[in-house]
C-alpha atoms as a PDB file:
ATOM      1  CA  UNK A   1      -6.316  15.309 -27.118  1.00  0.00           C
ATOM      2  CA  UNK A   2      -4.978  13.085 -29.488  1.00  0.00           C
ATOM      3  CA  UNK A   3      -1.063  13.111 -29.090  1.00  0.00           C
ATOM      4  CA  UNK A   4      -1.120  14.033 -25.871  1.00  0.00           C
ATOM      5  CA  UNK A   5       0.070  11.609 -23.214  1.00  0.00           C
ATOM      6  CA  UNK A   6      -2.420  10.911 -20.212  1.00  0.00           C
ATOM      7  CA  UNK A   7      -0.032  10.882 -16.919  1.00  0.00           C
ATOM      8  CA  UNK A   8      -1.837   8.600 -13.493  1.00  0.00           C
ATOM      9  CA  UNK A   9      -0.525  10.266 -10.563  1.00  0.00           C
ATOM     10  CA  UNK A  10       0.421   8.216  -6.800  1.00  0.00           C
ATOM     11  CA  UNK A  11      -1.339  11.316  -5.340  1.00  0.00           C
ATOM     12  CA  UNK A  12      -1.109  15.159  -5.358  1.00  0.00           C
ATOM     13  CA  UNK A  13       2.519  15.527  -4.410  1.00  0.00           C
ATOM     14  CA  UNK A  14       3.442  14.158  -7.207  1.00  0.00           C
ATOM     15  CA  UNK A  15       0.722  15.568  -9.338  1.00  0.00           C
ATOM     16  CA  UNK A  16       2.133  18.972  -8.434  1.00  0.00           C
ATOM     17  CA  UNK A  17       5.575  18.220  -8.864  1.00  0.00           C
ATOM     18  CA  UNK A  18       5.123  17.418 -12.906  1.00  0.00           C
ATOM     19  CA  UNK A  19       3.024  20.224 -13.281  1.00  0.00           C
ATOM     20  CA  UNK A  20       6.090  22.438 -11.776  1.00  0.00           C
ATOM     21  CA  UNK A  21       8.541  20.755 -14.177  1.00  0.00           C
ATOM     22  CA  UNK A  22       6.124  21.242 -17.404  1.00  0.00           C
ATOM     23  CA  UNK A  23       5.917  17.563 -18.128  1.00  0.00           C
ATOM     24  CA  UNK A  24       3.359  17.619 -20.921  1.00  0.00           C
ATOM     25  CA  UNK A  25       0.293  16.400 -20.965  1.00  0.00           C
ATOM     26  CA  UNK A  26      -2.845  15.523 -18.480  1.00  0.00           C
ATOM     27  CA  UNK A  27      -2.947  14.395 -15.103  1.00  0.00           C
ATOM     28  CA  UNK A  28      -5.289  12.080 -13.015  1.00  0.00           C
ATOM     29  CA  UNK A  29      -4.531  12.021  -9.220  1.00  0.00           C
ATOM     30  CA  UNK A  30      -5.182   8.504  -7.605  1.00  0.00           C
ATOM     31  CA  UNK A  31      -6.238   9.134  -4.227  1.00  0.00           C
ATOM     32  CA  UNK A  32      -6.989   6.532  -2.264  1.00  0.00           C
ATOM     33  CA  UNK A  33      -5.491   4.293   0.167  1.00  0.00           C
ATOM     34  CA  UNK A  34      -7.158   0.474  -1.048  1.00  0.00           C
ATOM     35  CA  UNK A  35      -3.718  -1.352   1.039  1.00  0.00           C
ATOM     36  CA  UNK A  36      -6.649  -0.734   3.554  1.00  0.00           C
ATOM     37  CA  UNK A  37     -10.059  -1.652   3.769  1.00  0.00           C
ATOM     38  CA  UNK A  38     -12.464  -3.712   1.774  1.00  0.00           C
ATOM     39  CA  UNK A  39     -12.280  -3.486  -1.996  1.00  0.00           C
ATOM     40  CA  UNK A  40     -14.089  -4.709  -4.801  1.00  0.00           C
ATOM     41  CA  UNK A  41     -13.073  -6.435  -8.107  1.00  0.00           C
ATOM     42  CA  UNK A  42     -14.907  -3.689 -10.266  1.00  0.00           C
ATOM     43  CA  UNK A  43     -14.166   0.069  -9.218  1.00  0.00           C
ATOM     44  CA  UNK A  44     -16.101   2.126 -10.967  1.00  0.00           C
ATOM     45  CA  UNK A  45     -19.405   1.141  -8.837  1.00  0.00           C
ATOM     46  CA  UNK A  46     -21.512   2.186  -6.684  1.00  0.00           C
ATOM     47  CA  UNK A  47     -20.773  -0.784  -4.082  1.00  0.00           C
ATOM     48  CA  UNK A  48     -17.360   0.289  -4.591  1.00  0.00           C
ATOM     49  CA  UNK A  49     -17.419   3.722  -3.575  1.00  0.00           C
ATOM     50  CA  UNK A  50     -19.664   3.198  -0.600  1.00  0.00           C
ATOM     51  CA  UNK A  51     -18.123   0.335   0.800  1.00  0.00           C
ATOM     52  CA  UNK A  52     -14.527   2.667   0.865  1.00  0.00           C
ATOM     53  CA  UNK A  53     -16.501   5.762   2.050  1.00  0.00           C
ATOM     54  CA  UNK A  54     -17.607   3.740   5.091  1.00  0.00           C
ATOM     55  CA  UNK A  55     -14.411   2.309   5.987  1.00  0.00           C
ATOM     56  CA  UNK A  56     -12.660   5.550   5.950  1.00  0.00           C
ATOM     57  CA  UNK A  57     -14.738   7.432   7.884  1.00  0.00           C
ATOM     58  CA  UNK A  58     -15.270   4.745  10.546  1.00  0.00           C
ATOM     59  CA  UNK A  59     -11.662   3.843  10.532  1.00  0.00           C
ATOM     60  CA  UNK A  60      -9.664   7.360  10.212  1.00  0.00           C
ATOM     61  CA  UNK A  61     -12.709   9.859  10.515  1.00  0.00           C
ATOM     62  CA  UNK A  62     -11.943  10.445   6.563  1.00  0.00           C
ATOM     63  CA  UNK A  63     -14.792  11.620   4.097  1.00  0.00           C
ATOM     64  CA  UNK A  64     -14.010  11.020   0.421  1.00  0.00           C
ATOM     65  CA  UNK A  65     -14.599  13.913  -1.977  1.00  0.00           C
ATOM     66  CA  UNK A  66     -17.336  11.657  -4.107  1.00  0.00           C
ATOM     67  CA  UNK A  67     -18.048  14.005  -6.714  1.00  0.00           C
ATOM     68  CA  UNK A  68     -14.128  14.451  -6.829  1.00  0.00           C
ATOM     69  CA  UNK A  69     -13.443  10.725  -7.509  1.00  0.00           C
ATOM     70  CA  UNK A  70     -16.085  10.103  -9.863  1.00  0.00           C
ATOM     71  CA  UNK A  71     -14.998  13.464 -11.698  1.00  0.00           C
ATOM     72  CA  UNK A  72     -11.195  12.142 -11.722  1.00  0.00           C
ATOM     73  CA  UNK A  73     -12.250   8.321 -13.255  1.00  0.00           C
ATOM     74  CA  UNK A  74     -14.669  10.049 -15.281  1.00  0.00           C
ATOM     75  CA  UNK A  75     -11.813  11.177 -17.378  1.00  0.00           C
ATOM     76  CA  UNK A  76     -10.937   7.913 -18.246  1.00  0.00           C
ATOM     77  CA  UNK A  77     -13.710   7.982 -20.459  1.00  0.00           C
ATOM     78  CA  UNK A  78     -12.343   9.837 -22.842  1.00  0.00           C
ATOM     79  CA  UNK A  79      -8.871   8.000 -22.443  1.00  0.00           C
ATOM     80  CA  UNK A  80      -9.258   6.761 -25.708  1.00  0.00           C
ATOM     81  CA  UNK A  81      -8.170   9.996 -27.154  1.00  0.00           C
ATOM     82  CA  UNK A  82      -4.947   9.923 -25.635  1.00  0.00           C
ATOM     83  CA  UNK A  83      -2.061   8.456 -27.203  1.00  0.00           C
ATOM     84  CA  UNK A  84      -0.383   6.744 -24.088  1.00  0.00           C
ATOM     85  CA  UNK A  85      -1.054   6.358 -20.760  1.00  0.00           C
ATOM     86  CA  UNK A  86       1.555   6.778 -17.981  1.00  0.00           C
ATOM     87  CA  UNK A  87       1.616   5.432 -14.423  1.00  0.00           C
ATOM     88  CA  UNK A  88       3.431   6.790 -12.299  1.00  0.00           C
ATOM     89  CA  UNK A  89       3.760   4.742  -8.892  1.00  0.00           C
ATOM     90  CA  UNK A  90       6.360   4.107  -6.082  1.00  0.00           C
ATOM     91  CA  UNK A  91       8.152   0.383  -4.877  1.00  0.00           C
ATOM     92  CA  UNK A  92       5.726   0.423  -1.806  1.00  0.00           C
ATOM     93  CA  UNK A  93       2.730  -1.671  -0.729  1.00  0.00           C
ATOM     94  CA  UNK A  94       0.651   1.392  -0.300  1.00  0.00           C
ATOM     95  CA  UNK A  95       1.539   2.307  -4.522  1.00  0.00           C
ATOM     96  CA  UNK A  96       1.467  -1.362  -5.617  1.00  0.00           C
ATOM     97  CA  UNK A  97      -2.234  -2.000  -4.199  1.00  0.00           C
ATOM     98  CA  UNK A  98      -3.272   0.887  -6.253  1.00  0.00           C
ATOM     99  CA  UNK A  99      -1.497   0.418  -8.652  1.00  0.00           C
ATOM    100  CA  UNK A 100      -3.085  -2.921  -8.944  1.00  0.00           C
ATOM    101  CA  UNK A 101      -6.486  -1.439  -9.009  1.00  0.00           C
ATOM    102  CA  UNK A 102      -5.693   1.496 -11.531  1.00  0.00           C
ATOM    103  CA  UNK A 103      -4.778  -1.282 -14.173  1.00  0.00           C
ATOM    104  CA  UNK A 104      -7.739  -2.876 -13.828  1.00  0.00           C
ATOM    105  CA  UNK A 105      -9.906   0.014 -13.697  1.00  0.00           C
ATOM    106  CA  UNK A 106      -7.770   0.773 -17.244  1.00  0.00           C
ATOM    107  CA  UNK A 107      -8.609  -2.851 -18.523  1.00  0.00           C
ATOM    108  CA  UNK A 108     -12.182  -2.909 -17.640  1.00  0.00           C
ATOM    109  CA  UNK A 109     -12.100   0.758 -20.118  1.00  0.00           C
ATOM    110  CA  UNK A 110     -10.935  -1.540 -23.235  1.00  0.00           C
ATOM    111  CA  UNK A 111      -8.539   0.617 -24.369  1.00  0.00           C
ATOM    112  CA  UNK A 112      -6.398  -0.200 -26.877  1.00  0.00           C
ATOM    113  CA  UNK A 113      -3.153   2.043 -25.773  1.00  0.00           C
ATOM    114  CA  UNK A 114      -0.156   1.515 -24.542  1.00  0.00           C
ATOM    115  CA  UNK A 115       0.810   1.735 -21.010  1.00  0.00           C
ATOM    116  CA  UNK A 116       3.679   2.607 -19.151  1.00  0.00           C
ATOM    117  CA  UNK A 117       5.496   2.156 -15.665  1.00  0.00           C
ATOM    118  CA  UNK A 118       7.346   4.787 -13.863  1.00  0.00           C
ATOM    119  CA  UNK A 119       7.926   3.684 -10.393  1.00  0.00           C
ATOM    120  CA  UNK A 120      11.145   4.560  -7.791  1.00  0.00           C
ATOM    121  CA  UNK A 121      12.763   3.053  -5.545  1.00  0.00           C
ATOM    122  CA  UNK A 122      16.620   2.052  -5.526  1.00  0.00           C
ATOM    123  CA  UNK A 123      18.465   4.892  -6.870  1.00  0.00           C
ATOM    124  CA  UNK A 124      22.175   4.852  -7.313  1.00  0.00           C
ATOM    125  CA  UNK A 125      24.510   5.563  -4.802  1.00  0.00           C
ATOM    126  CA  UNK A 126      21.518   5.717  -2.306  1.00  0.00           C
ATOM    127  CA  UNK A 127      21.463   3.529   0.594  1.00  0.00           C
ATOM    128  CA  UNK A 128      17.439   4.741   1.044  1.00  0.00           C
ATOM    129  CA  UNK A 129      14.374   3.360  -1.164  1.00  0.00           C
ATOM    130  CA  UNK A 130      13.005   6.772  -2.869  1.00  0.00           C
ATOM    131  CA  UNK A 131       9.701   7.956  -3.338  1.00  0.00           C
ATOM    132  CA  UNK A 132       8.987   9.747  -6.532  1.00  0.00           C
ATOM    133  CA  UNK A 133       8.498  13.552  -4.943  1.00  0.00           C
ATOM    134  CA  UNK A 134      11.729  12.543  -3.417  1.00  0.00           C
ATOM    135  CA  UNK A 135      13.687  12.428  -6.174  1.00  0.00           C
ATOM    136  CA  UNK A 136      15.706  15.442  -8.064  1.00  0.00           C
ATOM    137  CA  UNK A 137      14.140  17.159 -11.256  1.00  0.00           C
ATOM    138  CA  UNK A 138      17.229  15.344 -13.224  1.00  0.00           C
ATOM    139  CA  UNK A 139      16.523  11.927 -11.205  1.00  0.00           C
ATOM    140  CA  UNK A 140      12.622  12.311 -12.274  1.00  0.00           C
ATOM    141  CA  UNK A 141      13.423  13.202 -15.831  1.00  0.00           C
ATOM    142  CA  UNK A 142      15.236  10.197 -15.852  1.00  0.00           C
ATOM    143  CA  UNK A 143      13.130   7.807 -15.119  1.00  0.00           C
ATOM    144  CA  UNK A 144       9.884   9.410 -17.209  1.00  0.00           C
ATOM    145  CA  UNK A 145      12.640   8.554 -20.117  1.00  0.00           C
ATOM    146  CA  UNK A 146      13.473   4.880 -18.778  1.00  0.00           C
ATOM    147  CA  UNK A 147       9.716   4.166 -18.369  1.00  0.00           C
ATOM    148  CA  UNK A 148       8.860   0.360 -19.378  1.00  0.00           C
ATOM    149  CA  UNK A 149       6.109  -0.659 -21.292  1.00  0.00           C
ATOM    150  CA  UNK A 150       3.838  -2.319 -19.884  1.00  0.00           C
ATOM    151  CA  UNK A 151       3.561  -6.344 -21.842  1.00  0.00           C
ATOM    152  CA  UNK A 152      -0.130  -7.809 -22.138  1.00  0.00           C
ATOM    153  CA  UNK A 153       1.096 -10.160 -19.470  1.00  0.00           C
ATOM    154  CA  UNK A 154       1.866  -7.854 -17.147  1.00  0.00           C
ATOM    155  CA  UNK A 155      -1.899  -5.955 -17.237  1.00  0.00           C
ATOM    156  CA  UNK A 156      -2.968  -9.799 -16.788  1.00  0.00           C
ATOM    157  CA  UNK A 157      -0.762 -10.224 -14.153  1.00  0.00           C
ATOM    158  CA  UNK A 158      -1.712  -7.120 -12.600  1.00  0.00           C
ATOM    159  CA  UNK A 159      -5.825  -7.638 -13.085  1.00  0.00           C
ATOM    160  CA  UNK A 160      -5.155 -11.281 -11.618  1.00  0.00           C
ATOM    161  CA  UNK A 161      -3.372 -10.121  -8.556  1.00  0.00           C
ATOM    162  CA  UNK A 162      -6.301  -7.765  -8.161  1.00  0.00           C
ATOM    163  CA  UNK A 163      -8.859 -10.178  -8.232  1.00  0.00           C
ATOM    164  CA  UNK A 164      -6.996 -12.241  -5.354  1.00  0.00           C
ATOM    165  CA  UNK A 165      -6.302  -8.837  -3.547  1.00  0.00           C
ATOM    166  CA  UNK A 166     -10.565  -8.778  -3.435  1.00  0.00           C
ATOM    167  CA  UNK A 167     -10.886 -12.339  -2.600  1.00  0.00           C
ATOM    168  CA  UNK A 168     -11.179 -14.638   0.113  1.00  0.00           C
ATOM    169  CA  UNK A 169      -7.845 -16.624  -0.282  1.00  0.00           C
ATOM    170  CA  UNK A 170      -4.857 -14.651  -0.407  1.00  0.00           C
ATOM    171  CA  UNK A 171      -2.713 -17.762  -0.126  1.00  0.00           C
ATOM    172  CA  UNK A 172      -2.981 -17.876  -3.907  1.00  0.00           C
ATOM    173  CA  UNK A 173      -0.317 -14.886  -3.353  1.00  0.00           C
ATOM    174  CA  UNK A 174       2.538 -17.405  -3.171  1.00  0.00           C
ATOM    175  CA  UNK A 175       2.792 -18.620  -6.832  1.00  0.00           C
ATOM    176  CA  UNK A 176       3.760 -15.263  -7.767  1.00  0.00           C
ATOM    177  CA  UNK A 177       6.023 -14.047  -5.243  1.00  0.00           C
ATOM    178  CA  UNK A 178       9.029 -15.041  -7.129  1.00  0.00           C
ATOM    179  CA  UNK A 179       7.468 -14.920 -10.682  1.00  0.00           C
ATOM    180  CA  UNK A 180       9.557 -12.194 -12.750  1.00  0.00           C
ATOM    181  CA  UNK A 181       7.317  -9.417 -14.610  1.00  0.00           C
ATOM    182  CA  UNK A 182       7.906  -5.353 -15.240  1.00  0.00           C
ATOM    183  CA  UNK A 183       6.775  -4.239 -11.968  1.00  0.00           C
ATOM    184  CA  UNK A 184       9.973  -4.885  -9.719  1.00  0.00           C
ATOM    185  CA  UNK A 185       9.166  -4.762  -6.406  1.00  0.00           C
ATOM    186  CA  UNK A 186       5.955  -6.253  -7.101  1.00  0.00           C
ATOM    187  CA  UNK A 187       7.284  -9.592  -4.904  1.00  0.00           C
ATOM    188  CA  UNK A 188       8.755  -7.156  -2.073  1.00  0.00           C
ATOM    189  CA  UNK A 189       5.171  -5.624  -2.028  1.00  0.00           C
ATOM    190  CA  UNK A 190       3.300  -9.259  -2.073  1.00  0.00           C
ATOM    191  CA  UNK A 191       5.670 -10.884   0.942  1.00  0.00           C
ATOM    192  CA  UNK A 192       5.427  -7.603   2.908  1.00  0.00           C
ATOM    193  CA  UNK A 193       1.525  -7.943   2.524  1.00  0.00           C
ATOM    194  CA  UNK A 194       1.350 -11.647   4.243  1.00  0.00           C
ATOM    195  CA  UNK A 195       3.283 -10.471   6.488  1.00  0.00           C
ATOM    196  CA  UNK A 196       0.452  -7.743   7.375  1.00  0.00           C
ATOM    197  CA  UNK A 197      -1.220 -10.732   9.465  1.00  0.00           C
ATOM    198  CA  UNK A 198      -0.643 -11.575  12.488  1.00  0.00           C
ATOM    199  CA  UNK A 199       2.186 -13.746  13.282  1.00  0.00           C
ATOM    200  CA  UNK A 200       1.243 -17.351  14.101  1.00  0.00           C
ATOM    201  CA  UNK A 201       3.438 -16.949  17.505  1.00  0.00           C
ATOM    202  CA  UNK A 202       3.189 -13.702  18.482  1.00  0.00           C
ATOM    203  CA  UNK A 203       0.171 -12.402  17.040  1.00  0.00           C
ATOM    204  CA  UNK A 204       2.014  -9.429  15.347  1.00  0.00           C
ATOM    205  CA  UNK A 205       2.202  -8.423  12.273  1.00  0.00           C
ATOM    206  CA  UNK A 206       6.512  -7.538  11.232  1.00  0.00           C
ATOM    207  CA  UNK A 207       5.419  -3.744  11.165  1.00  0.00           C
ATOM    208  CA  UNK A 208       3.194  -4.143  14.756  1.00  0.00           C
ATOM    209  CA  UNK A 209       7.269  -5.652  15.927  1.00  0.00           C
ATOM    210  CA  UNK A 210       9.047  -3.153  14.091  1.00  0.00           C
ATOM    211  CA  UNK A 211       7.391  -0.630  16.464  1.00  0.00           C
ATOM    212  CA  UNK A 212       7.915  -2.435  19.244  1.00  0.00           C
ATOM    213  CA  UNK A 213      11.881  -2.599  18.696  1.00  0.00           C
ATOM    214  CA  UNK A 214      12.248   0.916  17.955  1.00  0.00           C
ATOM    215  CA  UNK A 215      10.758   1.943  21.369  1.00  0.00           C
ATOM    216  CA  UNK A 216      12.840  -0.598  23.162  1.00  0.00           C
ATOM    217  CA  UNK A 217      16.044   0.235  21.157  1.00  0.00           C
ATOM    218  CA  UNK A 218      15.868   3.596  20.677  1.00  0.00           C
ATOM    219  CA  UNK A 219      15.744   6.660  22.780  1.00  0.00           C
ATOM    220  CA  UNK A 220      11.684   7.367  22.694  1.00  0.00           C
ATOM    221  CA  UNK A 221      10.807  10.515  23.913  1.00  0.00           C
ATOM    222  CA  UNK A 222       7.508  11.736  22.423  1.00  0.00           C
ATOM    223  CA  UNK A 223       4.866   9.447  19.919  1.00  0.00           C
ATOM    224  CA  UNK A 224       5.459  12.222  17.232  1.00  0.00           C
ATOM    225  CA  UNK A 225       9.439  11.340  17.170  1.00  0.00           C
ATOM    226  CA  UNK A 226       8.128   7.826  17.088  1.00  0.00           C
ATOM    227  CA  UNK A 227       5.833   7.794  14.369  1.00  0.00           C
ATOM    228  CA  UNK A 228       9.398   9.641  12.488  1.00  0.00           C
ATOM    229  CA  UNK A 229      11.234   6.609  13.358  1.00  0.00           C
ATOM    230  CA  UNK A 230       8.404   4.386  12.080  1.00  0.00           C
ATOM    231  CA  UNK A 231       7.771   6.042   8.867  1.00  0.00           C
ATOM    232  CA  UNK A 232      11.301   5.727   7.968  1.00  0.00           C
ATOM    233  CA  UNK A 233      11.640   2.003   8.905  1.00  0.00           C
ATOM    234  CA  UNK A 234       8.634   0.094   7.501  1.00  0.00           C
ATOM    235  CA  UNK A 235      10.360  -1.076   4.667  1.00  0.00           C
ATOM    236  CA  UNK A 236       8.154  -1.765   1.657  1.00  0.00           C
ATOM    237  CA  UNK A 237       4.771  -0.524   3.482  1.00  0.00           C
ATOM    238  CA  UNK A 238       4.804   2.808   2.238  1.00  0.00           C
ATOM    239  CA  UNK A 239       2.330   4.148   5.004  1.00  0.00           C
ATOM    240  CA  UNK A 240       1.395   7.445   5.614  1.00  0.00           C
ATOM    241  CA  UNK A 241       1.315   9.160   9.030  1.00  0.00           C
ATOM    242  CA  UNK A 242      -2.145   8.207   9.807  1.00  0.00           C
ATOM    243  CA  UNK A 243      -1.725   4.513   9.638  1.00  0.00           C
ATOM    244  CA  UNK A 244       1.158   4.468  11.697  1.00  0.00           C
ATOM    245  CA  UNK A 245      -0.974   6.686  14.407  1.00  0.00           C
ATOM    246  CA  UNK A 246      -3.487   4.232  14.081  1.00  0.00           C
ATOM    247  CA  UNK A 247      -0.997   0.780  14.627  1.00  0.00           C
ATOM    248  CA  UNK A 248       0.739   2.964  17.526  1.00  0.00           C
ATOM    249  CA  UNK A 249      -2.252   3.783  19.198  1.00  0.00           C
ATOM    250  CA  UNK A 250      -3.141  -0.028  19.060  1.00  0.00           C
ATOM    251  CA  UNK A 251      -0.093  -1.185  20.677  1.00  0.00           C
ATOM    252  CA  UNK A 252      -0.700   1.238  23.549  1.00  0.00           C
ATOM    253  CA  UNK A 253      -1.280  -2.158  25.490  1.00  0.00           C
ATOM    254  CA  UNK A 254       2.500  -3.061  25.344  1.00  0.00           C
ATOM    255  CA  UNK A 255       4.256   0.740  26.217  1.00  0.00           C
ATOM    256  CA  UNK A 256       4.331   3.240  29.302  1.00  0.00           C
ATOM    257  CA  UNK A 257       4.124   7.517  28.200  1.00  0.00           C
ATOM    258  CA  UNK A 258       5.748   9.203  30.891  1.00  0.00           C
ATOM    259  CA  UNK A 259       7.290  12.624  30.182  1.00  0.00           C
ATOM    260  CA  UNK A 260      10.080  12.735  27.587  1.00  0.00           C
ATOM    261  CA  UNK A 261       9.907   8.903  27.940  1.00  0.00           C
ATOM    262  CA  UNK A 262       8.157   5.975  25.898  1.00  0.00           C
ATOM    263  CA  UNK A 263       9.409   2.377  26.738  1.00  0.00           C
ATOM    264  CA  UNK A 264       7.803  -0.976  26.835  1.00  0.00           C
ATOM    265  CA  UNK A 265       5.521  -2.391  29.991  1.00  0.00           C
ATOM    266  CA  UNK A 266       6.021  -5.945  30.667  1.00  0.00           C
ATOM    267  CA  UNK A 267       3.698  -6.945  28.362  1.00  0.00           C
ATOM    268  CA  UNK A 268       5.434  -5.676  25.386  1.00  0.00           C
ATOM    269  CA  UNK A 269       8.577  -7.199  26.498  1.00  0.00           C
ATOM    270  CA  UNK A 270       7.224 -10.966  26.622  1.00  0.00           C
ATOM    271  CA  UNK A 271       5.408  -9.647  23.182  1.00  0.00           C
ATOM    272  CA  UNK A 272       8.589  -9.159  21.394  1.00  0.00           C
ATOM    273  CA  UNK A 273      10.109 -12.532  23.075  1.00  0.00           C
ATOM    274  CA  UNK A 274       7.058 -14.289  20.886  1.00  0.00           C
ATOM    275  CA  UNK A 275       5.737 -17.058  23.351  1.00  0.00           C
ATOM    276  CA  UNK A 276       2.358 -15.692  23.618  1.00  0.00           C
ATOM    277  CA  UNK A 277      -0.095 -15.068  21.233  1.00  0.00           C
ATOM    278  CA  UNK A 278      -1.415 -11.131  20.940  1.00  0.00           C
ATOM    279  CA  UNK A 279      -3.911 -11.019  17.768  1.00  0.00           C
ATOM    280  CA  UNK A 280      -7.023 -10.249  20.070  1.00  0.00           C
ATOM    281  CA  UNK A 281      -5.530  -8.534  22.510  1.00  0.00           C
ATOM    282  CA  UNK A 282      -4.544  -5.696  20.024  1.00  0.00           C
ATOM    283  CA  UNK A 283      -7.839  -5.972  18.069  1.00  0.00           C
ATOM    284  CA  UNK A 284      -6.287  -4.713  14.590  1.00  0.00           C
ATOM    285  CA  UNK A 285      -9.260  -5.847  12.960  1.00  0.00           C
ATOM    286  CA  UNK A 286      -8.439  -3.690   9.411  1.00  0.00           C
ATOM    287  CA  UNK A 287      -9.942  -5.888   6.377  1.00  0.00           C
ATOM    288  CA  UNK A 288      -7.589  -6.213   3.169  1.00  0.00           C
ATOM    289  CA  UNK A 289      -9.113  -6.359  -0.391  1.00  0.00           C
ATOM    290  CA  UNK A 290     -11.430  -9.386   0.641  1.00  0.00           C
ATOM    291  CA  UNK A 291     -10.026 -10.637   3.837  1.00  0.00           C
ATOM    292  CA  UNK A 292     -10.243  -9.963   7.696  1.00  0.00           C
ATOM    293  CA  UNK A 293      -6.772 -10.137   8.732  1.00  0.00           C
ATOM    294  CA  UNK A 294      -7.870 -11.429  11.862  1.00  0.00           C
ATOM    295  CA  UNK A 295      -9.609 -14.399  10.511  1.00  0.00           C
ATOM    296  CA  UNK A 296      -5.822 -15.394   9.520  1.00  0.00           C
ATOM    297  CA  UNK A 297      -2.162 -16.062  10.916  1.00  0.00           C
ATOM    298  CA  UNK A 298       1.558 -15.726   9.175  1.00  0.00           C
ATOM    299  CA  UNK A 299       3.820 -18.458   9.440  1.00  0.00           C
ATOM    300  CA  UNK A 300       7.038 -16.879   8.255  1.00  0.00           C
ATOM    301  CA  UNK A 301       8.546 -20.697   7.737  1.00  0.00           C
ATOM    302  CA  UNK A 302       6.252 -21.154   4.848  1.00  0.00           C
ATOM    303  CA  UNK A 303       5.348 -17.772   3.861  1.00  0.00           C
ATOM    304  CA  UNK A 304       1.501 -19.239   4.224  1.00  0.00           C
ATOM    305  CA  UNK A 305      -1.597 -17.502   6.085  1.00  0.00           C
ATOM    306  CA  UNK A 306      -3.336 -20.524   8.217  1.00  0.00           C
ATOM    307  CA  UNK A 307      -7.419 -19.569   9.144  1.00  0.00           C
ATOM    308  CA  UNK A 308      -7.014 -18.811  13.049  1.00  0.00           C
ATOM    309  CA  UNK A 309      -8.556 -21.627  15.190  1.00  0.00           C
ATOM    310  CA  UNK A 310     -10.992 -19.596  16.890  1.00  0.00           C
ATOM    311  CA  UNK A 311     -12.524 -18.657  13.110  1.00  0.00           C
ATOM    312  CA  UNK A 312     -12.062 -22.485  11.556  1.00  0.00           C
ATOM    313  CA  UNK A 313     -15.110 -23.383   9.699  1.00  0.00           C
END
């Protein structure tokens, strides 16, 4: 293997795209979904894998391949052999979080290679962010030859971020949501994470409202044309289908179904006005890294998380 370059996939899209465009060298497909969920600080564990097992089956009804994942980190092993590795990972929350993890999964290996950064997003003369399977063969070429090296600062920056991602206090977020590093929409990615929590007003989190304003501005007719809508308005979130199921079928409390027809109830209405205060009423009770995102609230004047009164020590 030595030579050969060692290629860290966003998932199998992706994975299958490089293989049909002969980019040399070996693949590892990241998998999971850690925006979601509790996490730990080491990954290659056993806590690790069954505290992410549990979550995704009790949460989406999802088993993880086990002897799959441990096959696919397994191979890091041997990553010593390789002479580079390269990650390749999109502008979104969903990517970043992994991202996060992948690099410290990397550091905890001790390997002494360099490590690069593809990741999309902006591309010229688009008006839409871009994820990597989304791009042209010429487009992807391109950026595998603009990929940036990842500094020793930025794998620290990276591992620390992690750490905070599995602890308590994600207010220690804020120092580095304007801090300047490789990773480029790293402080997109951290702002649209506090924002996850429920708003101190409202109770919603900006995606929970996003939803809420496409079904009162748009033409709803069915939930599949508005998990479309969704999907292509959440910004840096980078969710997949079944989250946005999931947050839909949560706000079910604020919208009427009728046929051909979804609009909001009154409730969603005085939701979106942001008098009253939703957080329990919608029950999103996902856990992030190290956190209950219930146990907090966003105040978007300070870009700080404040513990909810009803969970003050």
């Amino acid at each position: 293997m030595n030579g050969e370059t060692l290629h860290i996939t966003n998932g199998g899209s992706l994975t299958n795209y490089l293989k049909e465009l002969d980019i040399s060298g070996n693949i590892i497909t990241w998998q999971e979904m850690l925006c979601e969920g509790p996490t730990t600080r080491k990954i290659n564990t056993d806590e690790f894998l069954k505290k992410r097992k549990a979550f995704l089956n009790n949460f989406y009804q999802v088993e993880i391949n086990e002897s799959e994942f441990k096959d696919e980190v397994g191979i890091l092993d041997s990553a010593k052999d390789y002479k580079e590795i390269v990650l390749w990972f999109e502008y979104d929350l969903f990517c970043h979080i992994n991202l996060l993890a992948v690099i410290k999964l990397l550091q905890d290996k001790n390997l002494d290679l360099p490590i690069y950064l593809v990741c999309s997003g902006r591309i010229k003369g688009e008006t839409q962010l871009k994820g990597l399977p989304e791009l042209s063969p010429e487009q992807l070429y391109k950026h595998y030859q603009d990929k940036i090296k990842l500094t020793d600062d930025d794998v620290e920056l990276a591992v620390t971020l992690w750490q905070i991602y599995c602890g308590k206090d994600h207010n220690l977020f804020k120092p580095y949501l304007t801090k300047k590093s490789s990773f480029k929409y790293l402080n997109n990615c951290l702002i649209a994470h506090l924002r996850r929590f429920p708003n101190l007003k409202s109770g919603l989190s900006v995606l929970e409202k996003n939803i809420l304003t496409i079904i009162k501005e748009k033409s709803i007719k069915s939930k599949n044309q508005l998990i479309g809508y969704v999907l292509n308005y959440q910004g840096y979130y980078g969710f997949g289908d079944m989250q946005i199921e999931r947050l839909i079928d949560l706000l079910s409390i604020f919208y009427i179904v009728e046929e051909n027809k979804i609009s909001l109830n009154r409730k969603g209405h005085v939701a979106l006005i942001g008098n009253h205060n939703f957080s329990y009423e919608i029950n999103n009770n996902l856990t992030f890294g190290g956190v209950n995102r219930l146990d907090y609230s966003y105040n978007n004047k300070t870009n700080n998380l404040i513990k909810t009164q009803l969970n003050v020590n």
